[in-house]
C-alpha atoms as a PDB file:
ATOM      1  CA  UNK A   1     -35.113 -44.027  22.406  1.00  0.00           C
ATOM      2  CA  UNK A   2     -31.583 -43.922  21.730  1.00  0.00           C
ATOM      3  CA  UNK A   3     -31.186 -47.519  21.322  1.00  0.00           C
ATOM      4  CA  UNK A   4     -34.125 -47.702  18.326  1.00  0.00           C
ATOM      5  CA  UNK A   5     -31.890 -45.061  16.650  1.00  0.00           C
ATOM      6  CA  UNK A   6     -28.952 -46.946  16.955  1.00  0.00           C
ATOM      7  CA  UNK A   7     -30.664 -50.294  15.566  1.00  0.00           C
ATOM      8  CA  UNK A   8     -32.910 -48.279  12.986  1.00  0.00           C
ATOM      9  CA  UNK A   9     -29.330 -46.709  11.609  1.00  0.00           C
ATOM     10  CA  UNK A  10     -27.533 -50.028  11.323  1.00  0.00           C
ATOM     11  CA  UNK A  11     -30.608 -51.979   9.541  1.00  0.00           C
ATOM     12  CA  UNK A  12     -30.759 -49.068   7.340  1.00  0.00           C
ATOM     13  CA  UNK A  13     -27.263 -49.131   6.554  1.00  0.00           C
ATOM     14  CA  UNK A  14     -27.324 -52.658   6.130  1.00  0.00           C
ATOM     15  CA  UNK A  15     -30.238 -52.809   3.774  1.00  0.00           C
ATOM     16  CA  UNK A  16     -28.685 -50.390   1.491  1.00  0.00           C
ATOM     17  CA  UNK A  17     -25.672 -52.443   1.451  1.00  0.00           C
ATOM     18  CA  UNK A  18     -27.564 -55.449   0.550  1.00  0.00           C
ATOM     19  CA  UNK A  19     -29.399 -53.479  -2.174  1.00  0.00           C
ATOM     20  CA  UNK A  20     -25.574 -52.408  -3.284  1.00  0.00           C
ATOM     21  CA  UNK A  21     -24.532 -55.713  -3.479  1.00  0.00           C
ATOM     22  CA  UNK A  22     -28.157 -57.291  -4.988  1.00  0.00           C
ATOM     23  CA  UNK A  23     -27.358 -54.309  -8.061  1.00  0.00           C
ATOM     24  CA  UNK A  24     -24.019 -55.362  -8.773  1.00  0.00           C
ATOM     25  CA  UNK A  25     -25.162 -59.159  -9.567  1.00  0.00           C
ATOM     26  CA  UNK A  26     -27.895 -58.049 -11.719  1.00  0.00           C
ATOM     27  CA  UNK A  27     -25.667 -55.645 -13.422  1.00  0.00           C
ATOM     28  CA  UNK A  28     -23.178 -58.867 -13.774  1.00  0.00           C
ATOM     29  CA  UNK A  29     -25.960 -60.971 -15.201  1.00  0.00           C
ATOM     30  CA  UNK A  30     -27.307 -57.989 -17.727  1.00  0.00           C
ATOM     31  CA  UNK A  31     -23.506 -57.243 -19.107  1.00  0.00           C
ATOM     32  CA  UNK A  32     -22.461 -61.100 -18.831  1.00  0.00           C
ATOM     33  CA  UNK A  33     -25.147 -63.542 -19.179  1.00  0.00           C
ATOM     34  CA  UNK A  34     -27.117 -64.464 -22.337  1.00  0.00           C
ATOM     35  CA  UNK A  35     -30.028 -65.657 -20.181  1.00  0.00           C
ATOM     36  CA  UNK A  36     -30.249 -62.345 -18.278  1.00  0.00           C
ATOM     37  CA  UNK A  37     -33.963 -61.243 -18.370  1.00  0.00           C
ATOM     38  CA  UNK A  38     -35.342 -64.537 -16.493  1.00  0.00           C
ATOM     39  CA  UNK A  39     -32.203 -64.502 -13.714  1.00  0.00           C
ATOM     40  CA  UNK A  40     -33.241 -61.210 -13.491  1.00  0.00           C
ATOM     41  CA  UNK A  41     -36.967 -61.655 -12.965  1.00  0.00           C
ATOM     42  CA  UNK A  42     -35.671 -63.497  -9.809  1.00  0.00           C
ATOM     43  CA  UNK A  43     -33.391 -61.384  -8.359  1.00  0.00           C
ATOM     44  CA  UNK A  44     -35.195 -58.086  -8.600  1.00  0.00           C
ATOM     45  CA  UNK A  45     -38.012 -59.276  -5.663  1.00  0.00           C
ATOM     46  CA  UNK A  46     -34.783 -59.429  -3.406  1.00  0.00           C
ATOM     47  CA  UNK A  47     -33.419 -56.363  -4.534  1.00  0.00           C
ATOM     48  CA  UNK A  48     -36.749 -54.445  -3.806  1.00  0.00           C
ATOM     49  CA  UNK A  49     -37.291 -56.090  -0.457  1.00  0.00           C
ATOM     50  CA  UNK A  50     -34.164 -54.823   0.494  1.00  0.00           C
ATOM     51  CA  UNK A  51     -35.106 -51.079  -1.125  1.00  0.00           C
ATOM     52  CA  UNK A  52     -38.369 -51.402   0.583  1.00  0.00           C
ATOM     53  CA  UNK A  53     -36.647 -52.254   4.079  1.00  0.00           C
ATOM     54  CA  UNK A  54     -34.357 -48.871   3.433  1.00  0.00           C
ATOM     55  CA  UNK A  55     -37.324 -46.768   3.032  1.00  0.00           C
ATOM     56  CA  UNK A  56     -39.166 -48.135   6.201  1.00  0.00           C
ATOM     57  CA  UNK A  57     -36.074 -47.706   8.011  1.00  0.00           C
ATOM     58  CA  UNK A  58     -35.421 -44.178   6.740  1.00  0.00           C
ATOM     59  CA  UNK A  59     -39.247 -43.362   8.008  1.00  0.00           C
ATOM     60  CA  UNK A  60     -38.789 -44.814  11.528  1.00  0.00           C
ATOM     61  CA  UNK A  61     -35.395 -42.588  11.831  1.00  0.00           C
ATOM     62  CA  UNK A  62     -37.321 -39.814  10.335  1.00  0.00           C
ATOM     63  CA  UNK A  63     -40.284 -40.175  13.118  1.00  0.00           C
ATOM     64  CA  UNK A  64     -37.896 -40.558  15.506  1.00  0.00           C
ATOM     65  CA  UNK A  65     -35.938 -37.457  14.948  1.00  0.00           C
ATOM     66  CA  UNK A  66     -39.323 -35.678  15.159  1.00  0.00           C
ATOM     67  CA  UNK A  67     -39.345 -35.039  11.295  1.00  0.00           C
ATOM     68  CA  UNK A  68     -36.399 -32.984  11.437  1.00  0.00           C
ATOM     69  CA  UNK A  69     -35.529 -33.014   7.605  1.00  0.00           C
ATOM     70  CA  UNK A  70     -31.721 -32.120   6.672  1.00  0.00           C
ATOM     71  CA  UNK A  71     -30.442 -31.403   3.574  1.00  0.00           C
ATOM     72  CA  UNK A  72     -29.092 -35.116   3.897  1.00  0.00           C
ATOM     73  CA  UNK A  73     -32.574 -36.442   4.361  1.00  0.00           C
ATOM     74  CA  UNK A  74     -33.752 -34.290   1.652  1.00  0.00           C
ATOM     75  CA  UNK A  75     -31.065 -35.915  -0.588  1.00  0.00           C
ATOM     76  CA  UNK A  76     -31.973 -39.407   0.752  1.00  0.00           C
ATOM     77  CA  UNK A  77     -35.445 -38.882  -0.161  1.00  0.00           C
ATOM     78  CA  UNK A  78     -34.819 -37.815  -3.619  1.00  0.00           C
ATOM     79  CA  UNK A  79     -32.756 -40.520  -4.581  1.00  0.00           C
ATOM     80  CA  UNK A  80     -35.429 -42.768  -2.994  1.00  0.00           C
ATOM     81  CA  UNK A  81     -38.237 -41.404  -5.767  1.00  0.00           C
ATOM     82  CA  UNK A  82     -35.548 -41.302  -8.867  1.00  0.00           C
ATOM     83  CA  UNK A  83     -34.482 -45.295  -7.951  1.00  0.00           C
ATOM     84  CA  UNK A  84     -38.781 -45.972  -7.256  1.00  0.00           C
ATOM     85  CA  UNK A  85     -39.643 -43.781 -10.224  1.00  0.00           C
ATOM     86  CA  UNK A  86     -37.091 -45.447 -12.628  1.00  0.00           C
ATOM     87  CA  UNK A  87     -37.921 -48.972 -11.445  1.00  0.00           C
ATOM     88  CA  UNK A  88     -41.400 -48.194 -12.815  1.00  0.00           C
ATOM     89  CA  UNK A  89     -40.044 -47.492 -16.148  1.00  0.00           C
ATOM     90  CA  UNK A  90     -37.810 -50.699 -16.066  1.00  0.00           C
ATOM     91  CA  UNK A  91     -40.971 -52.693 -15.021  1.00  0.00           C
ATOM     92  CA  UNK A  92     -43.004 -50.792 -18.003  1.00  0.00           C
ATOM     93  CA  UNK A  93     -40.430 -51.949 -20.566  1.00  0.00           C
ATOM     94  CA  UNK A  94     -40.113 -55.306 -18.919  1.00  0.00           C
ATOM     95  CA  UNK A  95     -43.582 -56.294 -19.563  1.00  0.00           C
ATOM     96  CA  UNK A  96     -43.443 -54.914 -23.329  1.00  0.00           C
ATOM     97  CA  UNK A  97     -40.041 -55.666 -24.257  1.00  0.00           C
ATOM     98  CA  UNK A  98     -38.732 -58.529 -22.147  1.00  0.00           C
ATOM     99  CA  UNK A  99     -35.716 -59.920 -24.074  1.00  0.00           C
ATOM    100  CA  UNK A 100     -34.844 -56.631 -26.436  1.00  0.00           C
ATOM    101  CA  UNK A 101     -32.038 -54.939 -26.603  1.00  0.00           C
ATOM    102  CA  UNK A 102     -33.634 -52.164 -25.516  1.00  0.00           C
ATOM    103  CA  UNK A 103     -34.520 -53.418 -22.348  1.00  0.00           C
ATOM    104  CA  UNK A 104     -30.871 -54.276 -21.178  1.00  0.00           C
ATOM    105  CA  UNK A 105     -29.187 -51.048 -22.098  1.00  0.00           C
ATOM    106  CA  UNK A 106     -32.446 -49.858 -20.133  1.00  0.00           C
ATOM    107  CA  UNK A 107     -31.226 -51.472 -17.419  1.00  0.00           C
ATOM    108  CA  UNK A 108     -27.612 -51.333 -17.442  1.00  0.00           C
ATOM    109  CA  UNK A 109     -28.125 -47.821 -17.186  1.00  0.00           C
ATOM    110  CA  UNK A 110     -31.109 -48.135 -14.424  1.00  0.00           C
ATOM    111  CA  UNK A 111     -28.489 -50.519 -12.161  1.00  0.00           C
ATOM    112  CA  UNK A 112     -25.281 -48.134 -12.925  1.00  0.00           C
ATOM    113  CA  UNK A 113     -27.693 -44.880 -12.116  1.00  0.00           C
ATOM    114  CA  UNK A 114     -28.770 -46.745  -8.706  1.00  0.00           C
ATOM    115  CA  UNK A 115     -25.062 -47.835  -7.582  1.00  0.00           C
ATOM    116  CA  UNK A 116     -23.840 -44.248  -8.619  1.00  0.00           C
ATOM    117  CA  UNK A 117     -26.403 -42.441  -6.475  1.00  0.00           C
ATOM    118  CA  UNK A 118     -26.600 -44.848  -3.746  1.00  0.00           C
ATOM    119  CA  UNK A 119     -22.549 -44.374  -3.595  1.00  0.00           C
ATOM    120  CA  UNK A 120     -22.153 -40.038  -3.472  1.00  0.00           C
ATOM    121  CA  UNK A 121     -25.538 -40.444  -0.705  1.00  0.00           C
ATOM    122  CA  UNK A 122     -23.849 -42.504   1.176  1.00  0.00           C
ATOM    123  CA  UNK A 123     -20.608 -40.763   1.309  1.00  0.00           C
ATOM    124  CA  UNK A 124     -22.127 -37.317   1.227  1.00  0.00           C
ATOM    125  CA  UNK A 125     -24.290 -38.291   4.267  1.00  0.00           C
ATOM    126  CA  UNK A 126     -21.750 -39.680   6.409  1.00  0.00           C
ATOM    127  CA  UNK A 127     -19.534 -36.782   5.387  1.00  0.00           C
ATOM    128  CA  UNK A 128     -21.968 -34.484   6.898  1.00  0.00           C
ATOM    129  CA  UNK A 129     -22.192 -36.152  10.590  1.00  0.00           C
END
């Protein structure tokens, strides 16, 4: 059982690292690229795989640890529902507004929100073990 936590912990650390790193090239191509909403629409599949793979990971830690919530898992899981419910809201103006102004300073501050509370989780959670 010990091993599973061990492997659970280090794909869920690495997914959320990938999802860091996925957020900082589509907040390069929203602040630097003309072209951004299309590079986008290919990027954010990866970026959500990688979000979706941090959430399954989170659950089998949480089932392991017999559902022992923390006030780090509490955190974990509210910054999971902000970053799900405020991809929603990108994806709502995405498929109104696709190449508006709007949209990117919608997502410039989507991505910077994401990094920022990905970031003080991270370091508040491993501050806590």
């Amino acid at each position: 059982m010990g091993e599973l936590l061990k492997s659970a912990i280090f794909y869920h650390s690495l997914s959320v690292g990938f999802m860091l790193v996925v957020a900082f090239i589509n907040l390069y191509f929203i602040f630097y690229s003309d072209d951004f909403s299309k590079k986008i629409k290919m990027i954010n599949p990866i970026y959500y795989m990688f979000f979706a793979s941090a959430g399954f990971t989170g659950l089998i830690i949480l089932g392991i640890n017999q559902l022992h919530i923390t006030h780090a898992v509490w955190m974990m899981i509210t910054v999971f529902l902000i970053i799900f419910i405020m991809s929603i809201k990108l994806y709502k103006v995405y498929k109104y507004q696709p190449n508006t102004t709007y949209y990117r300073i919608f997502a410039k501050k989507k991505y910077i929100v994401d990094i920022v509370l990905i970031l003080v989780t991270m370091s508040l959670a491993y501050m806590v073990k």
